[in-house]
PDB file of N, CA and C in Angstrom:
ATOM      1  N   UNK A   1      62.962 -75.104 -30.280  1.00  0.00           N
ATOM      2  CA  UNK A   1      63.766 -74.346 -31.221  1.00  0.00           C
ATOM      3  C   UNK A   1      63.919 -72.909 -30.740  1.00  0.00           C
ATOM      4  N   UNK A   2      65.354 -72.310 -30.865  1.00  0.00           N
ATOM      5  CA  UNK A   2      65.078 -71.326 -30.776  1.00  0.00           C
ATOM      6  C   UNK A   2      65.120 -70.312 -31.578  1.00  0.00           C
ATOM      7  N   UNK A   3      65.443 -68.635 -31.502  1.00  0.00           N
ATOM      8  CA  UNK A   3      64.922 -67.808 -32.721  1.00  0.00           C
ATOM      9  C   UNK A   3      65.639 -68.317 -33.415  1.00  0.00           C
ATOM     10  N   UNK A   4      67.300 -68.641 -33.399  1.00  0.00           N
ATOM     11  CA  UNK A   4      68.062 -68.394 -33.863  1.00  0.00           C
ATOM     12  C   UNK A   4      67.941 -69.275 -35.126  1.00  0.00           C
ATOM     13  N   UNK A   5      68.092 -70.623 -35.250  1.00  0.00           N
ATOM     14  CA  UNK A   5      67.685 -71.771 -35.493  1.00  0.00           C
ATOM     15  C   UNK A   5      66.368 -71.235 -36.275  1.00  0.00           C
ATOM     16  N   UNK A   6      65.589 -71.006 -36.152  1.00  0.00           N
ATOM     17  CA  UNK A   6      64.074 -70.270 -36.778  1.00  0.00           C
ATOM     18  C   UNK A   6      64.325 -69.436 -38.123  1.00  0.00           C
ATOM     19  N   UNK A   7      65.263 -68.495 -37.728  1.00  0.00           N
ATOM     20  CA  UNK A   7      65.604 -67.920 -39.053  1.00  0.00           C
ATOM     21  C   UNK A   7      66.635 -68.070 -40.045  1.00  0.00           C
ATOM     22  N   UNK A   8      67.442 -69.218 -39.588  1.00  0.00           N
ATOM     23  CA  UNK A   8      68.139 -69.573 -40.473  1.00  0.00           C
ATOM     24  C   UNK A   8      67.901 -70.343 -41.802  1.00  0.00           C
ATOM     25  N   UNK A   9      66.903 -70.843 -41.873  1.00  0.00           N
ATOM     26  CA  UNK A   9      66.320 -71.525 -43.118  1.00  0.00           C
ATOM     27  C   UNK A   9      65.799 -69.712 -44.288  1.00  0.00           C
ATOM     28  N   UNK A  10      65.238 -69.081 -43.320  1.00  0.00           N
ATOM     29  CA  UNK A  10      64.918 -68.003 -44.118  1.00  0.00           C
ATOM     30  C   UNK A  10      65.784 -66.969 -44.337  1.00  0.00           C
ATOM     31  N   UNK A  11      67.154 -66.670 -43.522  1.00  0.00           N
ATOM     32  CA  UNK A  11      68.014 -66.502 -44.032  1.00  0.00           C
ATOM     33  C   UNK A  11      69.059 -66.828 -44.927  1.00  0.00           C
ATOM     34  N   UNK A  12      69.028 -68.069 -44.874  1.00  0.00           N
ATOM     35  CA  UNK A  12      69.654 -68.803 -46.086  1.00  0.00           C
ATOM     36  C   UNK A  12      68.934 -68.829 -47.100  1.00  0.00           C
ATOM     37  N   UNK A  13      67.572 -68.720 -47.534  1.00  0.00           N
ATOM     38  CA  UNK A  13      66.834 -68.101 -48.542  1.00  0.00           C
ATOM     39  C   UNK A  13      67.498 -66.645 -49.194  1.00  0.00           C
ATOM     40  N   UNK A  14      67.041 -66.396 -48.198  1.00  0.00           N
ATOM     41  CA  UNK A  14      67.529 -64.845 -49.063  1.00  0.00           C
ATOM     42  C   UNK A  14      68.685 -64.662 -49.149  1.00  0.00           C
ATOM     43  N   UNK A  15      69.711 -65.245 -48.689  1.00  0.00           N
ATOM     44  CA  UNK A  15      70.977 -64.858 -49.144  1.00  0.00           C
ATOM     45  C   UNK A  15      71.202 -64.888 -50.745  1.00  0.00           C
ATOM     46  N   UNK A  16      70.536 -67.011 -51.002  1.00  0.00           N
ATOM     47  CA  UNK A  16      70.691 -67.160 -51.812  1.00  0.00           C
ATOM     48  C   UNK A  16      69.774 -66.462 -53.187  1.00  0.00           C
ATOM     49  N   UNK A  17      68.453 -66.121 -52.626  1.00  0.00           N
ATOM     50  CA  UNK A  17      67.895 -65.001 -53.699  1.00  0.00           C
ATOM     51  C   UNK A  17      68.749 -63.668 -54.078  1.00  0.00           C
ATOM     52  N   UNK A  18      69.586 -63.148 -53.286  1.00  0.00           N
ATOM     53  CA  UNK A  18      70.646 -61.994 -53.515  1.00  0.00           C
ATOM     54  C   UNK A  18      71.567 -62.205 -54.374  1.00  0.00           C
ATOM     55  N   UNK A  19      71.964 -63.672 -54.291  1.00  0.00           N
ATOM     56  CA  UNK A  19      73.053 -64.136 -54.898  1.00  0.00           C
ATOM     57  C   UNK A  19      72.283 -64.732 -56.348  1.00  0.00           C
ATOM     58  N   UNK A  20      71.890 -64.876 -56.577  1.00  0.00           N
ATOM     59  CA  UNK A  20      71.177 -65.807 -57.786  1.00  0.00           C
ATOM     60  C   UNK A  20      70.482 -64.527 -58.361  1.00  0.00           C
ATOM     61  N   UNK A  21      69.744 -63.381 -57.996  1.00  0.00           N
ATOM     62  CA  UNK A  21      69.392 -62.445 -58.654  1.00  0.00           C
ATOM     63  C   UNK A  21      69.852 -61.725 -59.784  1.00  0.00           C
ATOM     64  N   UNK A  22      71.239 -61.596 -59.809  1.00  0.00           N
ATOM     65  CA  UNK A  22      71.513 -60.845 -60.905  1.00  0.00           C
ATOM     66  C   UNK A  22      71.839 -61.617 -62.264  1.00  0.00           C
ATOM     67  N   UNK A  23      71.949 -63.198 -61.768  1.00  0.00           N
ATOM     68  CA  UNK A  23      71.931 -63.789 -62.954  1.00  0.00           C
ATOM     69  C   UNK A  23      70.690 -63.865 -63.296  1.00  0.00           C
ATOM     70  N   UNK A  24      69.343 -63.916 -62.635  1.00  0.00           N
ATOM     71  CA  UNK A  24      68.204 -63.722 -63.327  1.00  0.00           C
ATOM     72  C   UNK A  24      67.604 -62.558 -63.670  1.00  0.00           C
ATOM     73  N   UNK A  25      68.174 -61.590 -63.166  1.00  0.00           N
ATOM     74  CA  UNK A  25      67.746 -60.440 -64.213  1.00  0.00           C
ATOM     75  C   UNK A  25      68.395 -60.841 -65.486  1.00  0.00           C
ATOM     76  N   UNK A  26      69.943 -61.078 -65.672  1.00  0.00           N
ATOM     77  CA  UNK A  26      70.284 -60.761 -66.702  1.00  0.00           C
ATOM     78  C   UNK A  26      69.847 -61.846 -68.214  1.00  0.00           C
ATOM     79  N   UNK A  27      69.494 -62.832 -67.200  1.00  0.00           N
ATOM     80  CA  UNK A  27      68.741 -63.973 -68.593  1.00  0.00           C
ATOM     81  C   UNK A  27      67.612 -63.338 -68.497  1.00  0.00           C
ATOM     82  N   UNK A  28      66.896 -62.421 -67.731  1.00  0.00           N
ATOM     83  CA  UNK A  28      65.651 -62.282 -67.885  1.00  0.00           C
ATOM     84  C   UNK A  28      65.358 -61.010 -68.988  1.00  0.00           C
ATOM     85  N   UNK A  29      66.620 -60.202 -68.636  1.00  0.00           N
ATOM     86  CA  UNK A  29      66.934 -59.309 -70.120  1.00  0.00           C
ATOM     87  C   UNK A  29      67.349 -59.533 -71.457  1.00  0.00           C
ATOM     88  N   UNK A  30      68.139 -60.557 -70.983  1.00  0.00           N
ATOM     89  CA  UNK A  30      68.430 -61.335 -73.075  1.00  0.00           C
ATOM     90  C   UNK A  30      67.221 -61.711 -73.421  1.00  0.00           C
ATOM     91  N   UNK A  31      66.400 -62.675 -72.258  1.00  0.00           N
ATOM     92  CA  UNK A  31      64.953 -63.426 -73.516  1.00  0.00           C
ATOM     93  C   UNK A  31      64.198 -62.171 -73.475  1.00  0.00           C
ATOM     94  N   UNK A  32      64.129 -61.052 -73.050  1.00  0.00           N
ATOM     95  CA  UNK A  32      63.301 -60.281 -73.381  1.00  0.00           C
ATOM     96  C   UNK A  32      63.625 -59.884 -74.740  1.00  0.00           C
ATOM     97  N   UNK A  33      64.959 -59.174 -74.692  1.00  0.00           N
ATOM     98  CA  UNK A  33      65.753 -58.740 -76.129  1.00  0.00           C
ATOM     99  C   UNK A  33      65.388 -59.612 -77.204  1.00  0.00           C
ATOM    100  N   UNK A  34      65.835 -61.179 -76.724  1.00  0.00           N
ATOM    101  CA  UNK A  34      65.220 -62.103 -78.036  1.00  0.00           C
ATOM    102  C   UNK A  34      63.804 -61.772 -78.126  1.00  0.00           C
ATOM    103  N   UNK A  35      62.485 -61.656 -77.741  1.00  0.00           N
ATOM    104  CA  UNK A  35      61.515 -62.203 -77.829  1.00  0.00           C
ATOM    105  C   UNK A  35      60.977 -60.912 -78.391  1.00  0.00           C
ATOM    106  N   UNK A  36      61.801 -59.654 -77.852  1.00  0.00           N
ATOM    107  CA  UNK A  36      61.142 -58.175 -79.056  1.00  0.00           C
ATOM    108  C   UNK A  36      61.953 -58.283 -80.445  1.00  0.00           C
ATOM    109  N   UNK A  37      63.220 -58.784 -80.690  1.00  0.00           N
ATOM    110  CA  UNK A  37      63.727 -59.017 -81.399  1.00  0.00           C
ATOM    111  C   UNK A  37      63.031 -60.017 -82.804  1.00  0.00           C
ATOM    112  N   UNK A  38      62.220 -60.800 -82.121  1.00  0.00           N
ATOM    113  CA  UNK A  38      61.474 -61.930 -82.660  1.00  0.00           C
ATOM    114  C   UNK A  38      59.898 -60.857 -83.218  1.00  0.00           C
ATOM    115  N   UNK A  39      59.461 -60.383 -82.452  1.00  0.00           N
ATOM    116  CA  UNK A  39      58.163 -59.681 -82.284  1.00  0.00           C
ATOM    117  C   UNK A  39      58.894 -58.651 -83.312  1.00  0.00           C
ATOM    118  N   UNK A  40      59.780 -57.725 -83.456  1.00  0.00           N
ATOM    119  CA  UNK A  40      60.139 -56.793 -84.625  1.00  0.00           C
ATOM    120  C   UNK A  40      60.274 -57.533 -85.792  1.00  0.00           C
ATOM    121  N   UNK A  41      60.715 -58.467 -86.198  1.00  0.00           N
ATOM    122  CA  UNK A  41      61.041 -59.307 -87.459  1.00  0.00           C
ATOM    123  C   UNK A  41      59.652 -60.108 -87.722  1.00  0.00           C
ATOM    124  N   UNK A  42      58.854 -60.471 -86.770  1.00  0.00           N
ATOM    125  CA  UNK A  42      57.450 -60.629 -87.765  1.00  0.00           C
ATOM    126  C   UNK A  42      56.240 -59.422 -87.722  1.00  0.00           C
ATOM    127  N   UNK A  43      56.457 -58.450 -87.239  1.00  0.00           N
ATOM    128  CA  UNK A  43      56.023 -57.276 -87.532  1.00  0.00           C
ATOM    129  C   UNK A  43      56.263 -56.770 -88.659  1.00  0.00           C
ATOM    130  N   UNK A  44      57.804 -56.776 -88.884  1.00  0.00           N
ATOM    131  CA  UNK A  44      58.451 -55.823 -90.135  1.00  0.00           C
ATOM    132  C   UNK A  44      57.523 -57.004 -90.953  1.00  0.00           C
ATOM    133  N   UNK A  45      58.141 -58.474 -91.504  1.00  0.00           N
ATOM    134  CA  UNK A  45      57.384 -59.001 -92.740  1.00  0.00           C
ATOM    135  C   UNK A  45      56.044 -58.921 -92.718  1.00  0.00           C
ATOM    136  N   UNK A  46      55.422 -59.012 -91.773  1.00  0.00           N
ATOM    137  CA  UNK A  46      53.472 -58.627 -91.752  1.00  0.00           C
ATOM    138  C   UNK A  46      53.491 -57.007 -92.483  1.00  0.00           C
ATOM    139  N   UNK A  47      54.286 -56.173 -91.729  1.00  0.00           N
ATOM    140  CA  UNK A  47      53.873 -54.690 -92.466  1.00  0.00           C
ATOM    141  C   UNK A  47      54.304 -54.439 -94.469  1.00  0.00           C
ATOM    142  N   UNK A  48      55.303 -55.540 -94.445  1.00  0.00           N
ATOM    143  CA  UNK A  48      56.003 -55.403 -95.871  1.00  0.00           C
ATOM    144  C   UNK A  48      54.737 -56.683 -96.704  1.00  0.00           C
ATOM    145  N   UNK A  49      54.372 -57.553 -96.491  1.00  0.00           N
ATOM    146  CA  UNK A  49      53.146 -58.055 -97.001  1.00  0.00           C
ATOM    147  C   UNK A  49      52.321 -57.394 -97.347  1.00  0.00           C
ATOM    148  N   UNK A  50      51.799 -56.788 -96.357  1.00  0.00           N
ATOM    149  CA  UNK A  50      50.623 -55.826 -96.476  1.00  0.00           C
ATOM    150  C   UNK A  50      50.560 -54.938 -97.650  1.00  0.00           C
ATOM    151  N   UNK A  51      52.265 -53.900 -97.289  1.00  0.00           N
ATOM    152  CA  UNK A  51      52.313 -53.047 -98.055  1.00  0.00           C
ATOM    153  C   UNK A  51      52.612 -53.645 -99.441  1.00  0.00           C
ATOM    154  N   UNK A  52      52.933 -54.776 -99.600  1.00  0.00           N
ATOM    155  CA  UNK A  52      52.908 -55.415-101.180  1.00  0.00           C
ATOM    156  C   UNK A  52      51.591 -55.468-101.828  1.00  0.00           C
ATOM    157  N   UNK A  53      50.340 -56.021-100.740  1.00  0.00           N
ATOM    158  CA  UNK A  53      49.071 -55.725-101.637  1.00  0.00           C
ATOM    159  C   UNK A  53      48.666 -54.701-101.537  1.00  0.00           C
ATOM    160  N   UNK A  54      49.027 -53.418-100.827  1.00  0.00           N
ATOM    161  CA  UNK A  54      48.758 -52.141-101.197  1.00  0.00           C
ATOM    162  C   UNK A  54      49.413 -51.233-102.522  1.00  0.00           C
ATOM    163  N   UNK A  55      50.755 -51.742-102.633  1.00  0.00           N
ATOM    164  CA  UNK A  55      50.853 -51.183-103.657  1.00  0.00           C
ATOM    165  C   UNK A  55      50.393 -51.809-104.830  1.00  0.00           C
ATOM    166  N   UNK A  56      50.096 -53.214-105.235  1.00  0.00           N
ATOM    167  CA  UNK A  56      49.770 -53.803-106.162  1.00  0.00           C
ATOM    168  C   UNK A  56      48.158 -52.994-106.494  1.00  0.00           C
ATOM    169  N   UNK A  57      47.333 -52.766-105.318  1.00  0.00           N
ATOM    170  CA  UNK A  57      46.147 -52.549-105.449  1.00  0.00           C
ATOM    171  C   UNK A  57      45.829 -50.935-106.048  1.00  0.00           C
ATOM    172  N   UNK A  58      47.802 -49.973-106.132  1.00  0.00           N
ATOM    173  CA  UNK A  58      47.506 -48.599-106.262  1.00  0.00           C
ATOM    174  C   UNK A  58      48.138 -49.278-107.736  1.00  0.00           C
ATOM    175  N   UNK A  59      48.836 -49.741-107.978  1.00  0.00           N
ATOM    176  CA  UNK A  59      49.736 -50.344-109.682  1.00  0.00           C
ATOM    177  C   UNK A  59      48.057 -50.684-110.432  1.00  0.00           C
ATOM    178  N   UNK A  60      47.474 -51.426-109.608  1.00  0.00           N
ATOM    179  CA  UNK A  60      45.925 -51.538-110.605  1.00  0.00           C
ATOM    180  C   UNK A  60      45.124 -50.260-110.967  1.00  0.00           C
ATOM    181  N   UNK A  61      44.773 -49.644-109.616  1.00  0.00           N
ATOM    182  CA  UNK A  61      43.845 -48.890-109.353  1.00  0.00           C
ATOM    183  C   UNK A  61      44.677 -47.203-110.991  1.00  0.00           C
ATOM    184  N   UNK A  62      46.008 -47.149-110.792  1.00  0.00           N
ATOM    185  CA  UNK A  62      46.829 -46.377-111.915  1.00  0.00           C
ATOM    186  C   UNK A  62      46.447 -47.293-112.941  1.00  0.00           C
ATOM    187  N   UNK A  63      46.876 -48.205-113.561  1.00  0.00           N
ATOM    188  CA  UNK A  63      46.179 -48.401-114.734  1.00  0.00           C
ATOM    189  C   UNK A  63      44.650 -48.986-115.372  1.00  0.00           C
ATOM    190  N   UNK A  64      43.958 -48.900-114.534  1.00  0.00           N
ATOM    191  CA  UNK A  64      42.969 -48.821-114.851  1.00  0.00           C
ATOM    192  C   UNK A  64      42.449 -47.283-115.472  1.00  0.00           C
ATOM    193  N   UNK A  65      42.928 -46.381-114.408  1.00  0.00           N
ATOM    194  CA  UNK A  65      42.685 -45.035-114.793  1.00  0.00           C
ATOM    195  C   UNK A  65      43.600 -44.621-116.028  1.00  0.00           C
ATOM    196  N   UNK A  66      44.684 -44.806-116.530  1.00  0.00           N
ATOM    197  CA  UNK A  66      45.317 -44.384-117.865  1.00  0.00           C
ATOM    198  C   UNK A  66      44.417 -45.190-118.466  1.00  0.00           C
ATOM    199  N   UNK A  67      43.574 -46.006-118.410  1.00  0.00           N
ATOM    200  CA  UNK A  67      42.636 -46.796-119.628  1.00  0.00           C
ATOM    201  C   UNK A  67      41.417 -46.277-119.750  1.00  0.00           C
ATOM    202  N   UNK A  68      41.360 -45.962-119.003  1.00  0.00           N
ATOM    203  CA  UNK A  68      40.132 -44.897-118.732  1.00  0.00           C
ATOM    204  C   UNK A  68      39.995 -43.622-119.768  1.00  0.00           C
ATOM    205  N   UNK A  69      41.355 -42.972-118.896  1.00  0.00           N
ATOM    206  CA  UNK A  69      41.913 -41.782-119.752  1.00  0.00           C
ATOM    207  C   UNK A  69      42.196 -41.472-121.225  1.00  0.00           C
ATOM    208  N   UNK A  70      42.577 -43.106-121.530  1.00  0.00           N
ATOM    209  CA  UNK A  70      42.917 -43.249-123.096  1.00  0.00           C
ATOM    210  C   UNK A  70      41.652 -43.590-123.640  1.00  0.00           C
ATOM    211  N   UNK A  71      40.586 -43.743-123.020  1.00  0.00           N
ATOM    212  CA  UNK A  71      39.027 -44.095-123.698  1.00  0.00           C
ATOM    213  C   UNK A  71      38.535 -42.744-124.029  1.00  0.00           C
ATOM    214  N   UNK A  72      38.595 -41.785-123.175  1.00  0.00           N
ATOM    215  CA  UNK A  72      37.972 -40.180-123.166  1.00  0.00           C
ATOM    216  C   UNK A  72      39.007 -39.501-123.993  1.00  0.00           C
ATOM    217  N   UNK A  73      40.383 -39.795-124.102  1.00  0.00           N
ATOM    218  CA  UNK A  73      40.808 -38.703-125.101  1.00  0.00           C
ATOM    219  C   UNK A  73      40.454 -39.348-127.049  1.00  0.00           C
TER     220      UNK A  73
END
């Protein structure tokens, strides 16, 4: 064999990695987009849960204290 013949398998590699690259960046940028997209929307409902038993726990923690308040006056 000679060089020539030698590097043609690995040149035809990389051509085709040059050529095929920018379509895999660009799917490789949508599933990213989807997958933070996905990761923001169960973030947001985990933080809005949360903050539902936080405020329920300040709606108690307030009337307990006006009952309080209405015992001492």
């Amino acid at each position: 064999m000679d060089d020539a013949e030698e590097n043609k398998p690995h040149d035809l590699r990389d051509r085709l990695k040059a050529f095929a690259q920018p379509f895999v960046d660009s799917l490789d940028s949508k599933l990213r987009d989807q997958v933070d997209a996905r990761v923001d929307q169960r973030v947001d409902a985990t933080l809005a849960a949360r903050l539902a038993v936080i405020e329920r726990a300040v709606a108690d923690l307030d009337r307990s204290l006006k009952e309080l308040e209405d015992r001492l006056r």
